[in-house]
C-alpha atoms as a PDB file:
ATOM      1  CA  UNK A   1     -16.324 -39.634  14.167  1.00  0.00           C
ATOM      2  CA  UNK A   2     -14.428 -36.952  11.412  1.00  0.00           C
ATOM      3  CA  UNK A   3     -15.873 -33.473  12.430  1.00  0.00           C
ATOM      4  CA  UNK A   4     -18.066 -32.522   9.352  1.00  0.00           C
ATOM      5  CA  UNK A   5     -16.169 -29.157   6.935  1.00  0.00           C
ATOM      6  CA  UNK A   6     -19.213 -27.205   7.639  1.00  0.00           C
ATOM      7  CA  UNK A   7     -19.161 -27.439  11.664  1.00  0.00           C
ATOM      8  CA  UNK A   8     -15.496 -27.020  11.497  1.00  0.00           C
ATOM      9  CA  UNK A   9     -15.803 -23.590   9.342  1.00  0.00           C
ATOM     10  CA  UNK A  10     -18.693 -22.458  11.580  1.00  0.00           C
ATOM     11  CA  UNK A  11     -16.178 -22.951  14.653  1.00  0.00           C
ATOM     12  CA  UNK A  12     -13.404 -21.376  12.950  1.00  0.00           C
ATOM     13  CA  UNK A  13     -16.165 -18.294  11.810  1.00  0.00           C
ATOM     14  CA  UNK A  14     -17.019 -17.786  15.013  1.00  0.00           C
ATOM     15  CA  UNK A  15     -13.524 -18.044  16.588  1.00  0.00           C
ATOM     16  CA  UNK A  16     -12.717 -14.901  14.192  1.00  0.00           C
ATOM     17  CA  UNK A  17     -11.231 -16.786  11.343  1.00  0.00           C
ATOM     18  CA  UNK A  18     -11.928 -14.698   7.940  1.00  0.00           C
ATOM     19  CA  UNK A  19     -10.580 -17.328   5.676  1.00  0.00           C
ATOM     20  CA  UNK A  20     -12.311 -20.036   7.615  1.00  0.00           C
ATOM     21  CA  UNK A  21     -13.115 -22.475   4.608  1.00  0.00           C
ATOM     22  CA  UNK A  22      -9.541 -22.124   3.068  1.00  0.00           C
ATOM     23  CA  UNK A  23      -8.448 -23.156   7.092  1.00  0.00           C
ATOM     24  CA  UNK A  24     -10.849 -26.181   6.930  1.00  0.00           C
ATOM     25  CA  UNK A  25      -9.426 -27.460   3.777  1.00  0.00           C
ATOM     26  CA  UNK A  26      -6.221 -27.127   4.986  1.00  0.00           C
ATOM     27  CA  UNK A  27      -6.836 -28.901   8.393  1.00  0.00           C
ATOM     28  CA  UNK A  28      -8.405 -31.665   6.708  1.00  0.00           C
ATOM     29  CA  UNK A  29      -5.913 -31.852   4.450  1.00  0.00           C
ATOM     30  CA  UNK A  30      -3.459 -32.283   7.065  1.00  0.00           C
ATOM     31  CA  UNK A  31      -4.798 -36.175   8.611  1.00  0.00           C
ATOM     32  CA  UNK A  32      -7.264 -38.675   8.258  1.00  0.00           C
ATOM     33  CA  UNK A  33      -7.545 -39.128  12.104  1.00  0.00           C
ATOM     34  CA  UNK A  34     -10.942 -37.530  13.206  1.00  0.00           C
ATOM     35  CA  UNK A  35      -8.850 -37.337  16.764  1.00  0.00           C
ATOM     36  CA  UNK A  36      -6.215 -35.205  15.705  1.00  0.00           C
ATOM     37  CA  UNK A  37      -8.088 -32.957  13.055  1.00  0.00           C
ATOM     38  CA  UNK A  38     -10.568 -32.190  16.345  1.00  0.00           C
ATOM     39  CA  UNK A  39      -7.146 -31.399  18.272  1.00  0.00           C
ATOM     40  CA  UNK A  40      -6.336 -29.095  15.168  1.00  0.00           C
ATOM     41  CA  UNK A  41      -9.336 -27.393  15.080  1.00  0.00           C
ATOM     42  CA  UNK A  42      -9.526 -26.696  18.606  1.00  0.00           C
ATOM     43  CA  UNK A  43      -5.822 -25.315  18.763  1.00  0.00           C
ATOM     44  CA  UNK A  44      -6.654 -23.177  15.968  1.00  0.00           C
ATOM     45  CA  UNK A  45      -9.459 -22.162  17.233  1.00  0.00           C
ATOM     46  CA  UNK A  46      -7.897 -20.763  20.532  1.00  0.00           C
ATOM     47  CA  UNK A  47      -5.524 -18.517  18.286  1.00  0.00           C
ATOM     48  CA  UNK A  48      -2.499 -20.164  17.111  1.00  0.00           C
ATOM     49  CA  UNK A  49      -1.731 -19.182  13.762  1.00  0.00           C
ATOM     50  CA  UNK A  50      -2.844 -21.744  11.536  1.00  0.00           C
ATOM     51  CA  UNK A  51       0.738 -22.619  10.115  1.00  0.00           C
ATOM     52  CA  UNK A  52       1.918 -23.155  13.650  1.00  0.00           C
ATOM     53  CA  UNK A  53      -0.942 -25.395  13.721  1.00  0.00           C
ATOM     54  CA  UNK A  54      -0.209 -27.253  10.663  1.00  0.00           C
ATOM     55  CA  UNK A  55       3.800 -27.302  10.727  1.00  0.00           C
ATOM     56  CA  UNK A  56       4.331 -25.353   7.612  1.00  0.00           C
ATOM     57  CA  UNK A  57       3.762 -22.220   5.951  1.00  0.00           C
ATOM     58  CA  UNK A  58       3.557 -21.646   1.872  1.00  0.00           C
ATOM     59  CA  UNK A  59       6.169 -19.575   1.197  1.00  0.00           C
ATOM     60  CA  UNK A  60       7.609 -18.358  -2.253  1.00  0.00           C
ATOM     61  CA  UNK A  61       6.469 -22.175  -3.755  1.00  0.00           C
ATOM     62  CA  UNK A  62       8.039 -23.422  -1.284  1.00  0.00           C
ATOM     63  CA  UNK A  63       6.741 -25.537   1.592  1.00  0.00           C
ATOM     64  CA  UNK A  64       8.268 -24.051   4.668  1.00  0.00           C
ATOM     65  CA  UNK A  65       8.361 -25.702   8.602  1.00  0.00           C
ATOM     66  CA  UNK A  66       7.055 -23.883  11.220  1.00  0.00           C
ATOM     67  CA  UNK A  67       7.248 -24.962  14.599  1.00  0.00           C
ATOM     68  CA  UNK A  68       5.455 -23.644  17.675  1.00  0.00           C
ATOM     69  CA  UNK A  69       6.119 -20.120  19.281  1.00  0.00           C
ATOM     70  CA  UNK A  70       8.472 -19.628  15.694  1.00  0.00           C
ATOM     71  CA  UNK A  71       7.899 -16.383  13.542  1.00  0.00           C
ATOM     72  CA  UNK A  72       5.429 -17.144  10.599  1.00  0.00           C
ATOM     73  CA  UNK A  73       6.585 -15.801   7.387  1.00  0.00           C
ATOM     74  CA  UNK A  74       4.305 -13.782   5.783  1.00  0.00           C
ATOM     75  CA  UNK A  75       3.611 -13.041   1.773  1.00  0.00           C
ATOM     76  CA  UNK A  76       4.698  -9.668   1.857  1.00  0.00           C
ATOM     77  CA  UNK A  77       8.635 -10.846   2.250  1.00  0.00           C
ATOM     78  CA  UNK A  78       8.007 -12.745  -1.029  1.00  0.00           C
ATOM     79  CA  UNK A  79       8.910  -9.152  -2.421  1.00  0.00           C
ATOM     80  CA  UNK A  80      12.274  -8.935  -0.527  1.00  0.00           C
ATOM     81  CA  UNK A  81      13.366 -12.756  -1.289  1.00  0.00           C
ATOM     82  CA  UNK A  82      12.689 -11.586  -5.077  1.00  0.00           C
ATOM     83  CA  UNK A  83      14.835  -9.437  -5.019  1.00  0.00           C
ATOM     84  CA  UNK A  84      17.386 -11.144  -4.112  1.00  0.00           C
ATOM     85  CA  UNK A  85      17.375 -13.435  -6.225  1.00  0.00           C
ATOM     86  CA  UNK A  86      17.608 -11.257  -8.855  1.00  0.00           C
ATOM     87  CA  UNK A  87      20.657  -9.489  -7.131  1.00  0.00           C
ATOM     88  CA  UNK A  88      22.065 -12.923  -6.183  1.00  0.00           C
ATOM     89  CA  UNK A  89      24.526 -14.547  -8.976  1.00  0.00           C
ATOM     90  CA  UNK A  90      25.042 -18.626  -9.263  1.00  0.00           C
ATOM     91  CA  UNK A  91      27.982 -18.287  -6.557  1.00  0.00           C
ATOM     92  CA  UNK A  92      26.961 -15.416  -4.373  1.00  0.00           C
ATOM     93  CA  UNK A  93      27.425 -15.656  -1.295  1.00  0.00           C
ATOM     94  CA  UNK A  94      24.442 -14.658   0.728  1.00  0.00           C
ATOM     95  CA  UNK A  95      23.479 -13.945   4.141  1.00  0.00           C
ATOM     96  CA  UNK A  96      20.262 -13.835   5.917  1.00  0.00           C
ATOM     97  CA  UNK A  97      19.832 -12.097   8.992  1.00  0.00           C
ATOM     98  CA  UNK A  98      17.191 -12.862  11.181  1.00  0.00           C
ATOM     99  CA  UNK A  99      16.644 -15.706   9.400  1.00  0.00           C
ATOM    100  CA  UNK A 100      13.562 -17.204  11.667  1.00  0.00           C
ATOM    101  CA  UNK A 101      12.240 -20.157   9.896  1.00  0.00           C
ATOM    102  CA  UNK A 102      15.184 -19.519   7.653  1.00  0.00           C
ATOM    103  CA  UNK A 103      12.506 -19.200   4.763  1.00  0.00           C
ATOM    104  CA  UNK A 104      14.272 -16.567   2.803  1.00  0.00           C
ATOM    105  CA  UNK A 105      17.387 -18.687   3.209  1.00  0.00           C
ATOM    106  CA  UNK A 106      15.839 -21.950   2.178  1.00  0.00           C
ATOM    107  CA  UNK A 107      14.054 -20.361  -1.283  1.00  0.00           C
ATOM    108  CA  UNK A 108      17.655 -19.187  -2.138  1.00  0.00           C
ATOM    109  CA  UNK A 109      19.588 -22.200  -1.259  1.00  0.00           C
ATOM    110  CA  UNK A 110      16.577 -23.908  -3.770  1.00  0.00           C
ATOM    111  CA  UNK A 111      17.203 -21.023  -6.623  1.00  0.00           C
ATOM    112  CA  UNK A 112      21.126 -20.855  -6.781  1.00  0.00           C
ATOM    113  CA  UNK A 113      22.282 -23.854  -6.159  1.00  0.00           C
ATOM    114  CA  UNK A 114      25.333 -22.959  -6.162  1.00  0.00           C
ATOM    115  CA  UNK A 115      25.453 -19.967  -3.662  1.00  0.00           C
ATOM    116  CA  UNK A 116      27.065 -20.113  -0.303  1.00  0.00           C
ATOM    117  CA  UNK A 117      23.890 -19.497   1.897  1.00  0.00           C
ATOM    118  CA  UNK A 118      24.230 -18.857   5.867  1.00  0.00           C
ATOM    119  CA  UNK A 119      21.214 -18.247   8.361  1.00  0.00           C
ATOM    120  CA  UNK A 120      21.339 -16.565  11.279  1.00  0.00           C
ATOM    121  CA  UNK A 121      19.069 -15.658  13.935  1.00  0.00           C
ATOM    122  CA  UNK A 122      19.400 -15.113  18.331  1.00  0.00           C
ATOM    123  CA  UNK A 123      16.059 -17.228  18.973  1.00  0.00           C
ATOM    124  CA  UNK A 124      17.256 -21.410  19.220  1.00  0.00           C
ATOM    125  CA  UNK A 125      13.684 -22.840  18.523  1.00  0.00           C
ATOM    126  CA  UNK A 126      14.050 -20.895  15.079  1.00  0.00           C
ATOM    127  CA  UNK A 127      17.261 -21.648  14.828  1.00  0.00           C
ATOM    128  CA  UNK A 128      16.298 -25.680  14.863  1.00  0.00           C
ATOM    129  CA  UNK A 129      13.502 -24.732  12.550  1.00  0.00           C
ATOM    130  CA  UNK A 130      15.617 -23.307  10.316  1.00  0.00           C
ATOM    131  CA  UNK A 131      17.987 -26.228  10.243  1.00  0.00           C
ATOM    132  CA  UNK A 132      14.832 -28.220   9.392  1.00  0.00           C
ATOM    133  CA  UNK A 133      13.984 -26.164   6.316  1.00  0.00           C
ATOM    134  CA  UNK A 134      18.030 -25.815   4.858  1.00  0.00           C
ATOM    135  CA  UNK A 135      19.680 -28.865   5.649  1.00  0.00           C
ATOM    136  CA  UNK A 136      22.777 -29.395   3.770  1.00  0.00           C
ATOM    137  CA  UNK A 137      22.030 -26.387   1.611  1.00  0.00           C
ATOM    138  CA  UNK A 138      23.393 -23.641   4.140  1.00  0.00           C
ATOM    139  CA  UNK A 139      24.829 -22.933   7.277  1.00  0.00           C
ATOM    140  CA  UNK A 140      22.053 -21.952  10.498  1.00  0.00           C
ATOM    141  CA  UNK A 141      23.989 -20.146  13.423  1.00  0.00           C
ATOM    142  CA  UNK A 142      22.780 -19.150  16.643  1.00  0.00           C
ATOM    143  CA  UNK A 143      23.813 -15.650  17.391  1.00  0.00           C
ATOM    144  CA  UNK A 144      22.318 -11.583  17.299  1.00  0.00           C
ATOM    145  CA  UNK A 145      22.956 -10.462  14.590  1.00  0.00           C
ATOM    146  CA  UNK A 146      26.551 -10.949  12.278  1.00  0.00           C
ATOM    147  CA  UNK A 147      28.483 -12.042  15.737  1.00  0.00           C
ATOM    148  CA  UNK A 148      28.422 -15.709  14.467  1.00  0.00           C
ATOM    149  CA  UNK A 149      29.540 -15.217  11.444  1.00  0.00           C
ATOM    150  CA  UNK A 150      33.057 -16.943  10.175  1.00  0.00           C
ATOM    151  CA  UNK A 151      35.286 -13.815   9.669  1.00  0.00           C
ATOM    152  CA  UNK A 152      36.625 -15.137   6.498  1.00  0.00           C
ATOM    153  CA  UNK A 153      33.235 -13.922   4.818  1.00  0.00           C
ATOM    154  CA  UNK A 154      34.610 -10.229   5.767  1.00  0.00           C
ATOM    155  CA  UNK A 155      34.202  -8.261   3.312  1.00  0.00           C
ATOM    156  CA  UNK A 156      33.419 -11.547   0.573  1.00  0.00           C
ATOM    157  CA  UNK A 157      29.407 -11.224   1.079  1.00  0.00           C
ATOM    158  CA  UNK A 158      27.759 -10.336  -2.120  1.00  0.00           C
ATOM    159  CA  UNK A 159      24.197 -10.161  -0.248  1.00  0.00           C
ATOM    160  CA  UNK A 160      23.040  -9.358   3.479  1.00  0.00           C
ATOM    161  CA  UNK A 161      19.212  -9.270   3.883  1.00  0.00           C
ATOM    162  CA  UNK A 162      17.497  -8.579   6.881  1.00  0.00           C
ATOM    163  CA  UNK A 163      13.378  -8.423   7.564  1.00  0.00           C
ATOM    164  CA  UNK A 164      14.395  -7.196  11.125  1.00  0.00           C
ATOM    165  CA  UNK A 165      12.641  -7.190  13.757  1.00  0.00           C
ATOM    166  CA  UNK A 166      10.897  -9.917  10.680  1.00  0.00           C
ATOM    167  CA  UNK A 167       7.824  -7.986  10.514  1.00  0.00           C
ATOM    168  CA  UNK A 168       5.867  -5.675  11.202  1.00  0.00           C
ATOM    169  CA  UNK A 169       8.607  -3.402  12.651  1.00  0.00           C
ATOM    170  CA  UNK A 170       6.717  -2.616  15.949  1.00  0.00           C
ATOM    171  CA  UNK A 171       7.562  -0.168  17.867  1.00  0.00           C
ATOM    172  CA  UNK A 172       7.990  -1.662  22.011  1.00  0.00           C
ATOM    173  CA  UNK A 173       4.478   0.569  22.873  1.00  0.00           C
ATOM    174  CA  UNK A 174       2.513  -0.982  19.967  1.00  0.00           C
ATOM    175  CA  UNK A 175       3.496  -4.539  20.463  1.00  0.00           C
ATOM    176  CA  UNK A 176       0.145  -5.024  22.450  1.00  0.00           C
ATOM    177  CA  UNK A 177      -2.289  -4.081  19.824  1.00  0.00           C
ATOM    178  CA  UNK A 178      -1.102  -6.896  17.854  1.00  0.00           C
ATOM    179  CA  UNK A 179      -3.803  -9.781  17.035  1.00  0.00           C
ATOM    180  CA  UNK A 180      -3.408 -12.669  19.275  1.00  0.00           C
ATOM    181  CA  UNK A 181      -1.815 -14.469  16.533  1.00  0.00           C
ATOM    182  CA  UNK A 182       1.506 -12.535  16.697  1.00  0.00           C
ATOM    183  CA  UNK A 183       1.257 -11.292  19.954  1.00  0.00           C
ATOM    184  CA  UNK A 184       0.510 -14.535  22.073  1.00  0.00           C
ATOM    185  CA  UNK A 185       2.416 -17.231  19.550  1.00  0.00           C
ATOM    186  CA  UNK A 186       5.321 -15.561  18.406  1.00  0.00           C
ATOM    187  CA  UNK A 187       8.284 -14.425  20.122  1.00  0.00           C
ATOM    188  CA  UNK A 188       8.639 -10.952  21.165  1.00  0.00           C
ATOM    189  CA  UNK A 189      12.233 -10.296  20.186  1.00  0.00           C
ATOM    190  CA  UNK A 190      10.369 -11.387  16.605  1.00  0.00           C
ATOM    191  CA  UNK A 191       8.097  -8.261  16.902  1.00  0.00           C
ATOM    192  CA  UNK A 192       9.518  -5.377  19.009  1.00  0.00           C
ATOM    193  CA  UNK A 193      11.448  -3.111  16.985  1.00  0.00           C
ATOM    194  CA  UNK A 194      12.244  -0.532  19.648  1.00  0.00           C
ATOM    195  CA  UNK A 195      10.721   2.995  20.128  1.00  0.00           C
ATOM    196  CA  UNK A 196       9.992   3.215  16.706  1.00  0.00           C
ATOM    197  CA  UNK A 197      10.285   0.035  15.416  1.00  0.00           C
ATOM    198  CA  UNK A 198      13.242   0.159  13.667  1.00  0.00           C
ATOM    199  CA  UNK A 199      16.176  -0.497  16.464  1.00  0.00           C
ATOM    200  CA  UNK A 200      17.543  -3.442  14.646  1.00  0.00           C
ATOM    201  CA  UNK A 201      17.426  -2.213  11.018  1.00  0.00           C
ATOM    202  CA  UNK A 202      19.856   0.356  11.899  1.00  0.00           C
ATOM    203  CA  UNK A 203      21.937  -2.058  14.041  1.00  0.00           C
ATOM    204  CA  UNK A 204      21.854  -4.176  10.400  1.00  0.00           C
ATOM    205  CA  UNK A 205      22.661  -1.389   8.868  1.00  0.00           C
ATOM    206  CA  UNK A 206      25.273  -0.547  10.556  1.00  0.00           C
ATOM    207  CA  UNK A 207      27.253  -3.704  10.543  1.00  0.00           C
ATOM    208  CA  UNK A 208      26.568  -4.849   7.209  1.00  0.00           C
ATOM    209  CA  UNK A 209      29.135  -3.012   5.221  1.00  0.00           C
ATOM    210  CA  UNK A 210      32.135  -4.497   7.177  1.00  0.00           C
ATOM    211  CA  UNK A 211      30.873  -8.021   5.322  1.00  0.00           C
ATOM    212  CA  UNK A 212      29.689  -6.806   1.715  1.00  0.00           C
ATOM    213  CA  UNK A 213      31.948  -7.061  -0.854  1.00  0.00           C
ATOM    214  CA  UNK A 214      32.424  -3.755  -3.104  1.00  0.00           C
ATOM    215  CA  UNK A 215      28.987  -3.312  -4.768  1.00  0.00           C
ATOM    216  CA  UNK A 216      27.366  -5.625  -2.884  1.00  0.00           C
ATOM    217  CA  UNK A 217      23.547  -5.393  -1.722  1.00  0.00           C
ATOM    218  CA  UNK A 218      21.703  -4.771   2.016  1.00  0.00           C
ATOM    219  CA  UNK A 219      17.993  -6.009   1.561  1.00  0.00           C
ATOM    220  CA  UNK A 220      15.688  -4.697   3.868  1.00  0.00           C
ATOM    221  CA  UNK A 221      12.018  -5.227   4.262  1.00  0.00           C
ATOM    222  CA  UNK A 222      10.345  -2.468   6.105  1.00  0.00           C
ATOM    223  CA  UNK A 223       6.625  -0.210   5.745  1.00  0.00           C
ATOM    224  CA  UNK A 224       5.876   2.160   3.334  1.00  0.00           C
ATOM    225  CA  UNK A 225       5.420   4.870   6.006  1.00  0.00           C
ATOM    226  CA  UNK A 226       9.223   4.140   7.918  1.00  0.00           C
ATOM    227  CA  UNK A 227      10.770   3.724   4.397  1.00  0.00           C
ATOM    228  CA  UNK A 228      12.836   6.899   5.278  1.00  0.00           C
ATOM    229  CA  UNK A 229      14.038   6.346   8.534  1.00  0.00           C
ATOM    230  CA  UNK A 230      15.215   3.128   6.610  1.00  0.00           C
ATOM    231  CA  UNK A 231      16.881   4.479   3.676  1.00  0.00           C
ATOM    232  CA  UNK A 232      18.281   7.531   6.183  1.00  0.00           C
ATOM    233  CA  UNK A 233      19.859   4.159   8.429  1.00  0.00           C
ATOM    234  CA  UNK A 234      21.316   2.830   5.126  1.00  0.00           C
ATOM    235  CA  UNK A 235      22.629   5.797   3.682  1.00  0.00           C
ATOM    236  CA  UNK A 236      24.165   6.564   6.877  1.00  0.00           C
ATOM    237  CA  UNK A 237      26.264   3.925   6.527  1.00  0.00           C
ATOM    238  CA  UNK A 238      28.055   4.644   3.319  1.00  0.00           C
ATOM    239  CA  UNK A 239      25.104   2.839   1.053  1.00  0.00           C
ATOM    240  CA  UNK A 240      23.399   4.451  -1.707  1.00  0.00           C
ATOM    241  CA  UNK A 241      19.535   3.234  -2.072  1.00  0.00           C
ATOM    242  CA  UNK A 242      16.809   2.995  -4.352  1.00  0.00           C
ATOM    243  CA  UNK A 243      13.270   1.280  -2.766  1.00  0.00           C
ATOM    244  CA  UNK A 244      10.836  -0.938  -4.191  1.00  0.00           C
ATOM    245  CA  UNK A 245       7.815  -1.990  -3.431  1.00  0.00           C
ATOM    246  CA  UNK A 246       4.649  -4.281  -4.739  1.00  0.00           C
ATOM    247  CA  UNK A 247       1.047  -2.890  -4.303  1.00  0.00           C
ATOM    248  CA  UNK A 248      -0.175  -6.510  -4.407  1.00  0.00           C
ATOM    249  CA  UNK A 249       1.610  -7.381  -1.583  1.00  0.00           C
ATOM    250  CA  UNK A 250       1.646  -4.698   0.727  1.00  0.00           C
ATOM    251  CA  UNK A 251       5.095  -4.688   0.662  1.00  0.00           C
ATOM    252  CA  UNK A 252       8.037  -2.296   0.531  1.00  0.00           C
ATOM    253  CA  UNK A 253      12.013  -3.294   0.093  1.00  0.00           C
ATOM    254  CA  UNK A 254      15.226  -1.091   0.789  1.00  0.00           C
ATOM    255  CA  UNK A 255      17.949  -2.036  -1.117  1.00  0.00           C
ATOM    256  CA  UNK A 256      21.151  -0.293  -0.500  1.00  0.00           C
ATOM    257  CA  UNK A 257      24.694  -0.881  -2.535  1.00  0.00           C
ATOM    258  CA  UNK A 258      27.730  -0.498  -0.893  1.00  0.00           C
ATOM    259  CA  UNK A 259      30.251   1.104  -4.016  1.00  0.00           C
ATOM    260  CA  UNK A 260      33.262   1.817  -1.829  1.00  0.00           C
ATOM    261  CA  UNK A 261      35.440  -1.239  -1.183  1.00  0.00           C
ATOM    262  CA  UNK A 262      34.532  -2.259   2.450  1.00  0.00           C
ATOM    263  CA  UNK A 263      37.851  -1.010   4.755  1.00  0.00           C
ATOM    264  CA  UNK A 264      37.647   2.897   3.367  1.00  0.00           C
ATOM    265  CA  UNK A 265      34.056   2.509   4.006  1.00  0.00           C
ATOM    266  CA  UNK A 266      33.522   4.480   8.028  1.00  0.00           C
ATOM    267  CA  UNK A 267      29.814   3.753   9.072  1.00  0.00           C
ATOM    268  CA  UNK A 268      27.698   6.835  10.370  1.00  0.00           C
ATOM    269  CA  UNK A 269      26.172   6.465  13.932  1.00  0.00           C
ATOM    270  CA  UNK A 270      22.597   6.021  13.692  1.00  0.00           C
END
């Protein structure tokens, strides 16, 4: 017998879900089969984040896969893929670092079709996610970081984003303060930014400007209280930076522009 919506929302209430009869629309949205919408509940119930539970995330109007133990994009990083798509020409060619579900990847592929889109990330269940989500319309790589990158995009990027570690830039101490959610269903090389959360920004940082083209863009999502530490890793490294950020989503972007041609360009140590 189909579960009724008002004992599922009362479970998912109790189980601490604050959106509970969104969640129970969605789960019965997702089958027909009382079996496998009581299997839905009860996996949601225990704590796995509901698009885990599901197998997709709304992302940027976009419907985005999400498999199991996979980093969960989150609303805020609609502000960063924004921007670059307005930095982004019809034939850019973009790069997305720590590409996870390769959602920022997949809502650029599906704005400019014409762009030359690569995803990258070190984990390989995102990595087959992210194949999932682009298919034909970029190129997923397993790898930290640029190391898998083709060298014949040296210096030819026009845009590098990065939402690195992909959010929320935890610092290794913090990591267990987390909710459940994050903590017990995502991967902790998603999550642990280093002793201040921001180890792989500057790593980004740092290596980006040997692949931008002359005036090209570093994207970086980040918090409004480590937006220095950000610019500071970006400006570093021969970019100059201006930040934005959206009240609505909670949200706050770097965006640095390398002007010097990349070659007389010498990174700072960060």
């Amino acid at each position: 017998m189909m579960p009724t919506r008002r004992a599922v929302i009362e479970r998912l209430r109790a189980a601490g879900c604050v959106f509970a009869e969104q969640e129970a629309d969605i789960l019965f949205a997702a089958t027909r089969d009382p079996a496998l919408v009581e299997a839905l509940v009860a996996e949601r119930v225990l704590g796995r984040p509901l698009e885990q539970v599901v197998g997709w995330a709304e992302f940027a109007g976009m419907r985005i896969i999400v498999e199991p133990g996979v980093f969960v994009p989150r609303r805020r990083t609609e502000l960063l893929v924004a921007q670059v798509l307005e930095l982004a020409g019809a034939s850019a060619i973009v790069v997305d670092l720590c590409c996870g579900s390769g959602a920022i990847a997949a809502v650029v592929a599906a704005h400019r079709l014409g762009a030359d889109v690569y995803a990258v990330d070190i984990d390989p269940d995102a990595i087959r996610c992210a194949r999932r989500n682009l298919g034909d319309a970029g190129q997923v790589l397993l790898g930290d970081l640029d190391t898998p990158l083709p060298a014949s995009l040296r210096g030819r990027v026009d845009v590098m984003v990065a939402n690195a570690p992909y959010a929320p830039y935890v610092p290794t101490s913090e990591i267990r303060w987390l909710p459940p959610e994050a903590r017990v269903h995502e991967r902790a090389v998603t999550l642990d930014g280093g002793s201040d959360g921001l180890d792989v920004q500057r790593r980004v940082a740092a290596v980006a400007p040997g692949w931008l083209t002359s005036g090209g863009h570093l994207l970086i999502e980040t918090s409004a209280h480590q937006c220095e530490s950000t610019v500071a890793a970006c400006t570093a490294n021969g970019f100059t930076t201006q930040v934005v950020t959206s009240d609505d989503l909670g949200a706050t972007v770097v965006i640095g522009t390398l002007k010097e041609r990349v070659g007389t360009v010498e990174p700072g140590r960060v």
